[in-house]
PDB file of N, CA and C in Angstrom:
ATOM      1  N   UNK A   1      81.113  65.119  29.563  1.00  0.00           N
ATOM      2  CA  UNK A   1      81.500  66.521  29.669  1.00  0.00           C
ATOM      3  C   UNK A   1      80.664  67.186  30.764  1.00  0.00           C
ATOM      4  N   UNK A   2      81.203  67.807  31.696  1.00  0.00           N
ATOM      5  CA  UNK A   2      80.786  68.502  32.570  1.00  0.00           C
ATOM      6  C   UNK A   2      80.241  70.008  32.113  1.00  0.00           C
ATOM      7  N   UNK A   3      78.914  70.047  32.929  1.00  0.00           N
ATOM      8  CA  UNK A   3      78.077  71.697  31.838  1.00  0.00           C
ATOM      9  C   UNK A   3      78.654  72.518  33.414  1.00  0.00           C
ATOM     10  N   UNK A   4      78.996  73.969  32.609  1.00  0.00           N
ATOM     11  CA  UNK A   4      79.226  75.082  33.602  1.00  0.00           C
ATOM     12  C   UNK A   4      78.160  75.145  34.795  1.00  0.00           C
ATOM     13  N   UNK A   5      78.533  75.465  36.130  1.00  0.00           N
ATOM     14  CA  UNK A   5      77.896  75.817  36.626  1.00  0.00           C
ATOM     15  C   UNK A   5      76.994  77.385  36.409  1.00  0.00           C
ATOM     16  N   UNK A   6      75.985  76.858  36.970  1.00  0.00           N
ATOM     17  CA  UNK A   6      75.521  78.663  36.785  1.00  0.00           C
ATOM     18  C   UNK A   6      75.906  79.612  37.954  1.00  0.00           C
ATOM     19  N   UNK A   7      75.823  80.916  37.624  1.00  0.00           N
ATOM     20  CA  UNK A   7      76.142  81.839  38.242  1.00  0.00           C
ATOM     21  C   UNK A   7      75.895  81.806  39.468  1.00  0.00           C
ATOM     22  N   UNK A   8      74.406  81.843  40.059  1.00  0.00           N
ATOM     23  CA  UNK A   8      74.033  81.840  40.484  1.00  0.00           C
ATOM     24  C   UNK A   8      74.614  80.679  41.941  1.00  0.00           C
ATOM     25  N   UNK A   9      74.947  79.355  41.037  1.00  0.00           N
ATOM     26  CA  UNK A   9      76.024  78.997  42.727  1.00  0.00           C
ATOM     27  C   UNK A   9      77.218  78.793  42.885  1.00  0.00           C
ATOM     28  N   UNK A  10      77.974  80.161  41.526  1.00  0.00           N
ATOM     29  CA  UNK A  10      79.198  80.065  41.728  1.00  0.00           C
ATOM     30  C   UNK A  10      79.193  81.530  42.678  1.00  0.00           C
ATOM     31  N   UNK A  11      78.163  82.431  42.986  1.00  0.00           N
ATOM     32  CA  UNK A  11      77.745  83.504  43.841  1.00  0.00           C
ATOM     33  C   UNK A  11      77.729  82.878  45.203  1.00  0.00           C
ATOM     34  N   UNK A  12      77.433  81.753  45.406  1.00  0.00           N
ATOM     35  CA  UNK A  12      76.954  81.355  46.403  1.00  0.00           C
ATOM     36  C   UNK A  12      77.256  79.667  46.523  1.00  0.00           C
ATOM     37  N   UNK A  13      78.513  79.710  46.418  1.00  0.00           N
ATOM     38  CA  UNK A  13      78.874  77.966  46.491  1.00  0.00           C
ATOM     39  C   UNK A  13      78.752  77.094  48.087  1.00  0.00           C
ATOM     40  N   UNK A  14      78.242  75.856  47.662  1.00  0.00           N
ATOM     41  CA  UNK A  14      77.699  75.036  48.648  1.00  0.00           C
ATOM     42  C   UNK A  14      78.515  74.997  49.956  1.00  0.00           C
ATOM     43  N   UNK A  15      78.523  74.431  50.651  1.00  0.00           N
ATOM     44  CA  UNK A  15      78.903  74.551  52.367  1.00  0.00           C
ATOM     45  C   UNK A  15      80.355  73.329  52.015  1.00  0.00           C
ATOM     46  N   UNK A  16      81.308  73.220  52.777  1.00  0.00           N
ATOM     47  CA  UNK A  16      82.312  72.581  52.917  1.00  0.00           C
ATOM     48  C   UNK A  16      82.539  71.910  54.178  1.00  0.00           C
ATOM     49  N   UNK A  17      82.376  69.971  53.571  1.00  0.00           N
ATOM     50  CA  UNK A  17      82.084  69.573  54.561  1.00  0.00           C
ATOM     51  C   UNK A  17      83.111  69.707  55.702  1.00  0.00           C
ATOM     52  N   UNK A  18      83.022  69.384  57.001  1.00  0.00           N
ATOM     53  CA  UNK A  18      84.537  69.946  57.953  1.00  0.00           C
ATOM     54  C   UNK A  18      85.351  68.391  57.834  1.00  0.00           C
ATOM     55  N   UNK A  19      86.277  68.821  58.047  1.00  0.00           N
ATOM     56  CA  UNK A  19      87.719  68.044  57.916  1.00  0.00           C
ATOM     57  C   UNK A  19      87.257  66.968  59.255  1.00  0.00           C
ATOM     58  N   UNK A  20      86.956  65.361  59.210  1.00  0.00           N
ATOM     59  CA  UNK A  20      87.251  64.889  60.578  1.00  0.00           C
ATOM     60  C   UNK A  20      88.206  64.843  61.237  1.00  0.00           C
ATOM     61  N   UNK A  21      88.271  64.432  62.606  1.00  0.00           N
ATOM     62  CA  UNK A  21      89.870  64.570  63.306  1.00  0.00           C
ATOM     63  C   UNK A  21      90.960  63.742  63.011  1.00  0.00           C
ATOM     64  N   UNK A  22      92.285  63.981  62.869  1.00  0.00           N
ATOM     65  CA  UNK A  22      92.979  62.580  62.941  1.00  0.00           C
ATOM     66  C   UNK A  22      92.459  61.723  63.728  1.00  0.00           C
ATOM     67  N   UNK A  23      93.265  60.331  63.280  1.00  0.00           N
ATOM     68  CA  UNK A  23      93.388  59.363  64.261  1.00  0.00           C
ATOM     69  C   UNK A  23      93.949  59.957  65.567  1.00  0.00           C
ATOM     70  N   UNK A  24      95.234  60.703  65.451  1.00  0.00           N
ATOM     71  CA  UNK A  24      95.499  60.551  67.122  1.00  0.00           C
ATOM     72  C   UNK A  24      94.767  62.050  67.872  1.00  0.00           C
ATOM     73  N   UNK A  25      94.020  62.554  66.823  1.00  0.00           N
ATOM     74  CA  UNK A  25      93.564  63.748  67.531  1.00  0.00           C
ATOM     75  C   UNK A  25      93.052  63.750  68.980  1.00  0.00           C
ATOM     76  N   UNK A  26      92.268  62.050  69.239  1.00  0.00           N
ATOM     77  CA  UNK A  26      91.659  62.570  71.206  1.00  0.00           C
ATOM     78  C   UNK A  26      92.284  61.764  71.445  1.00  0.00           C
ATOM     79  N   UNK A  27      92.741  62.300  72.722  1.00  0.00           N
ATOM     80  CA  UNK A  27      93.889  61.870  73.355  1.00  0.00           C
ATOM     81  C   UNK A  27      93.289  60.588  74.883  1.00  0.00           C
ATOM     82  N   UNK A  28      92.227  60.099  74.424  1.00  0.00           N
ATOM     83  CA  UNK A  28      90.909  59.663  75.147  1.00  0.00           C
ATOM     84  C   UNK A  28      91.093  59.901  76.713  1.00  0.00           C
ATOM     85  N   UNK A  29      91.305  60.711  76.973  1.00  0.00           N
ATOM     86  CA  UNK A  29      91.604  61.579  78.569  1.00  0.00           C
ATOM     87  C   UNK A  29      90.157  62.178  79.446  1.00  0.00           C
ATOM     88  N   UNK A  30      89.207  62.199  78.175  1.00  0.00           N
ATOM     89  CA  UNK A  30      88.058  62.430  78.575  1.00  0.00           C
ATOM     90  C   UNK A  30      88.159  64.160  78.798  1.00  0.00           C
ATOM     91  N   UNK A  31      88.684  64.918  77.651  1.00  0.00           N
ATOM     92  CA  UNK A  31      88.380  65.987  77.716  1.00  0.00           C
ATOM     93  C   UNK A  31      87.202  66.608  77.254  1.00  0.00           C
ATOM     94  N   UNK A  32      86.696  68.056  78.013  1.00  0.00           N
ATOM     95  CA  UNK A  32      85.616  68.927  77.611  1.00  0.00           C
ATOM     96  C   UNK A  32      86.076  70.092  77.124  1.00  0.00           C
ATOM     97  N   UNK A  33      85.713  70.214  76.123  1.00  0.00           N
ATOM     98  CA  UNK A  33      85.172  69.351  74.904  1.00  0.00           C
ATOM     99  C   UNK A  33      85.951  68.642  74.176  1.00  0.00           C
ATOM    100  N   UNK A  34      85.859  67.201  73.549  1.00  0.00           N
ATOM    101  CA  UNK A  34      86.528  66.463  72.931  1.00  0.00           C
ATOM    102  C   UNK A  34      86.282  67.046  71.953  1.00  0.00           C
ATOM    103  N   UNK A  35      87.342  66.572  70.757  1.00  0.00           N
ATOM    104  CA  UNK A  35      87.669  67.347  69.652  1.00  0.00           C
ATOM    105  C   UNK A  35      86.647  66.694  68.577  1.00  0.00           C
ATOM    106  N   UNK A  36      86.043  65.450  69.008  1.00  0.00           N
ATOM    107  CA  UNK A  36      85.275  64.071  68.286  1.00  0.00           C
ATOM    108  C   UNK A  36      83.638  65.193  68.594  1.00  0.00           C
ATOM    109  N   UNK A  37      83.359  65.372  69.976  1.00  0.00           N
ATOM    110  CA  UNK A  37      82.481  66.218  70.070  1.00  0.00           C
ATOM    111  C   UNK A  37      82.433  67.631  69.407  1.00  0.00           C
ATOM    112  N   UNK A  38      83.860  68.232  69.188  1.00  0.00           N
ATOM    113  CA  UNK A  38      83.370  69.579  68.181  1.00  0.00           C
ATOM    114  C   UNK A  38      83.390  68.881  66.752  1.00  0.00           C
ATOM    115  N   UNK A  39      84.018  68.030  66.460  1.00  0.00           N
ATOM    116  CA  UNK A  39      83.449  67.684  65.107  1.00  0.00           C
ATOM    117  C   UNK A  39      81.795  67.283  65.017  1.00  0.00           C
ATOM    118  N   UNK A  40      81.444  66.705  66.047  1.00  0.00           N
ATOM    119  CA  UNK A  40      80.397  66.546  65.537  1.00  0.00           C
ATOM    120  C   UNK A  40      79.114  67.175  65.442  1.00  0.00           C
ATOM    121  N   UNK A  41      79.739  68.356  66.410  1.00  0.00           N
ATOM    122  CA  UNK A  41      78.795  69.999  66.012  1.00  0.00           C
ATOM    123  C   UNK A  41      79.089  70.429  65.261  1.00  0.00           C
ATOM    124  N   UNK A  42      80.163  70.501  64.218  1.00  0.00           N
ATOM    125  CA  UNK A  42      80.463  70.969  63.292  1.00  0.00           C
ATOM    126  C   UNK A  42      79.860  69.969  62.038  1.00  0.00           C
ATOM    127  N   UNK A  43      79.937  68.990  62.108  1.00  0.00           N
ATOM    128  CA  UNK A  43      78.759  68.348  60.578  1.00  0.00           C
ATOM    129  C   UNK A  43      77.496  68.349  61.120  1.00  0.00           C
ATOM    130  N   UNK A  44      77.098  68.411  62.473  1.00  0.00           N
ATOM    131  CA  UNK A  44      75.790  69.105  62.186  1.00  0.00           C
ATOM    132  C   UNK A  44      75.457  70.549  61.663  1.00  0.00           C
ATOM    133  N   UNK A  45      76.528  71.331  62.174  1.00  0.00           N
ATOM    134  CA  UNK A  45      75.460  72.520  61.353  1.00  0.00           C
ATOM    135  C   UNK A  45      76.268  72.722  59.547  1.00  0.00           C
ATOM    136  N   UNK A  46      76.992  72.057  59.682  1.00  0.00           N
ATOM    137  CA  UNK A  46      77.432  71.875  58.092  1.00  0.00           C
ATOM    138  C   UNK A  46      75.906  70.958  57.717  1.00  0.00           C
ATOM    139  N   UNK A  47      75.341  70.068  58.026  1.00  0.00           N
ATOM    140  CA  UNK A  47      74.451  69.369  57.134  1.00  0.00           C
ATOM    141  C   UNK A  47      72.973  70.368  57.028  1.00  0.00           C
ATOM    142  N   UNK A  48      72.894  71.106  58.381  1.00  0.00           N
ATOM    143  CA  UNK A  48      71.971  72.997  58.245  1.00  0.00           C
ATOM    144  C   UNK A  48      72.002  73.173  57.124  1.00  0.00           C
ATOM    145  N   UNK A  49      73.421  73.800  57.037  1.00  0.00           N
ATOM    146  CA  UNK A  49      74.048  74.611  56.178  1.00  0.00           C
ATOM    147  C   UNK A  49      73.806  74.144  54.627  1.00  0.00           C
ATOM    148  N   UNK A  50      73.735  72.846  54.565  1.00  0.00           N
ATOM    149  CA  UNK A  50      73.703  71.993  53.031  1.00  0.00           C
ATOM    150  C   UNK A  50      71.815  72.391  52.974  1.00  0.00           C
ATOM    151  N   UNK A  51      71.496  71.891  53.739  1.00  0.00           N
ATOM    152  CA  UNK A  51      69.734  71.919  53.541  1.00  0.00           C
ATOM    153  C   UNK A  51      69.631  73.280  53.173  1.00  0.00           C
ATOM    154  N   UNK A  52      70.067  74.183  53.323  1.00  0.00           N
ATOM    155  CA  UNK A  52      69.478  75.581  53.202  1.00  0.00           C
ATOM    156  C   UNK A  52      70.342  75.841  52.464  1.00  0.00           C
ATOM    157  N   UNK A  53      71.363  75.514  51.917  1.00  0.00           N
ATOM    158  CA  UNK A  53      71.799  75.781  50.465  1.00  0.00           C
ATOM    159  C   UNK A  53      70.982  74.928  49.291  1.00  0.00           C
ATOM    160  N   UNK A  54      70.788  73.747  49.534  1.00  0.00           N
ATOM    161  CA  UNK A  54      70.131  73.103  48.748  1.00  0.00           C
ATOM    162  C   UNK A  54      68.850  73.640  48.734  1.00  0.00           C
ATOM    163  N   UNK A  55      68.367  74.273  49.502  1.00  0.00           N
ATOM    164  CA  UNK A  55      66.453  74.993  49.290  1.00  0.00           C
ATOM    165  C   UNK A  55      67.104  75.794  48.328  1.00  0.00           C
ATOM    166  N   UNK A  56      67.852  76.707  48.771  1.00  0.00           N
ATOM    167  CA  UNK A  56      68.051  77.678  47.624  1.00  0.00           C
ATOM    168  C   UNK A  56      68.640  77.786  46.052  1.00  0.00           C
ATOM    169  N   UNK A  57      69.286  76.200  46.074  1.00  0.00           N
ATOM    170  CA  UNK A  57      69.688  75.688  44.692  1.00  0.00           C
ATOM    171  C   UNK A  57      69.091  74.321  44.288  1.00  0.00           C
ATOM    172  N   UNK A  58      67.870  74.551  44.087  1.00  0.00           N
ATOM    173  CA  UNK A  58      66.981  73.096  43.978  1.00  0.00           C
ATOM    174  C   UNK A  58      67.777  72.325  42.820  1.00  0.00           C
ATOM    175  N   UNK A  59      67.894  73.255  41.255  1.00  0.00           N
ATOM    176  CA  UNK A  59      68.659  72.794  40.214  1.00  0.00           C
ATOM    177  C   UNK A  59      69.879  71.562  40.784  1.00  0.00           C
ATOM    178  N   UNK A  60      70.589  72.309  41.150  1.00  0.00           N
ATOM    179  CA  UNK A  60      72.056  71.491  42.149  1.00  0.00           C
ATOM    180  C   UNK A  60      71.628  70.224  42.335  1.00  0.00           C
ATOM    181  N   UNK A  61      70.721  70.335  43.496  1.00  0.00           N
ATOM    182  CA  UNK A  61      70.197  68.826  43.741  1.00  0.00           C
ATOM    183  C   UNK A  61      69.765  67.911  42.757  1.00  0.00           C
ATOM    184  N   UNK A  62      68.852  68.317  41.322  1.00  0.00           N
ATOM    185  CA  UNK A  62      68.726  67.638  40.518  1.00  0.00           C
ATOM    186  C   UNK A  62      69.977  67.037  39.513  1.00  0.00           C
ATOM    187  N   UNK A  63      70.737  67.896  39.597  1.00  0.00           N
ATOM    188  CA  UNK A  63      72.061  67.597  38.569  1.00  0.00           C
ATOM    189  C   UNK A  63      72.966  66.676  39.208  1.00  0.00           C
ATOM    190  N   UNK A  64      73.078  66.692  40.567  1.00  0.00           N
ATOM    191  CA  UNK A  64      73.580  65.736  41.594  1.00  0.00           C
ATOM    192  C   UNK A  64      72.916  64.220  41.546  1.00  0.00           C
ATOM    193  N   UNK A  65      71.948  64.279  41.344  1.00  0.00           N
ATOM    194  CA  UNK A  65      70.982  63.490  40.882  1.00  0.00           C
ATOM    195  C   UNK A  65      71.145  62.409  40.278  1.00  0.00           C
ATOM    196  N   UNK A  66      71.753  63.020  38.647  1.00  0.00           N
ATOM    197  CA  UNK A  66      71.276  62.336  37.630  1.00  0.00           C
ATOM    198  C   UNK A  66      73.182  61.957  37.248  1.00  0.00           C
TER     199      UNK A  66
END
């Protein structure tokens, strides 16, 4: 059985990781910016985004945990 979350990070729910690209999304043409390159600024500051949600919901991390 799954226990409720608390309030506290249903106020403030965790970061959502970004969608990767399709398969045919780069069109390997060698564009700026490739779409492979904004994804992968985008899970970097999504994984920011997790660290500094996770400082602020230490609990989370433990329940993830176990």
């Amino acid at each position: 059985m799954t226990e409720p979350l608390p309030a506290d990070i249903l106020a403030d729910p965790p970061p959502q990781r970004p969608e990767p690209p399709g398969p045919n999304e780069c069109c390997q043409s060698g564009c700026d910016p490739c779409v492979l390159d904004l994804y992968a600024e985008e899970l970097q500051q999504y994984r920011e985004t997790l660290r500094q949600w996770q400082a602020r919901h230490p609990e989370a991390n433990q329940e993830s945990q176990s």
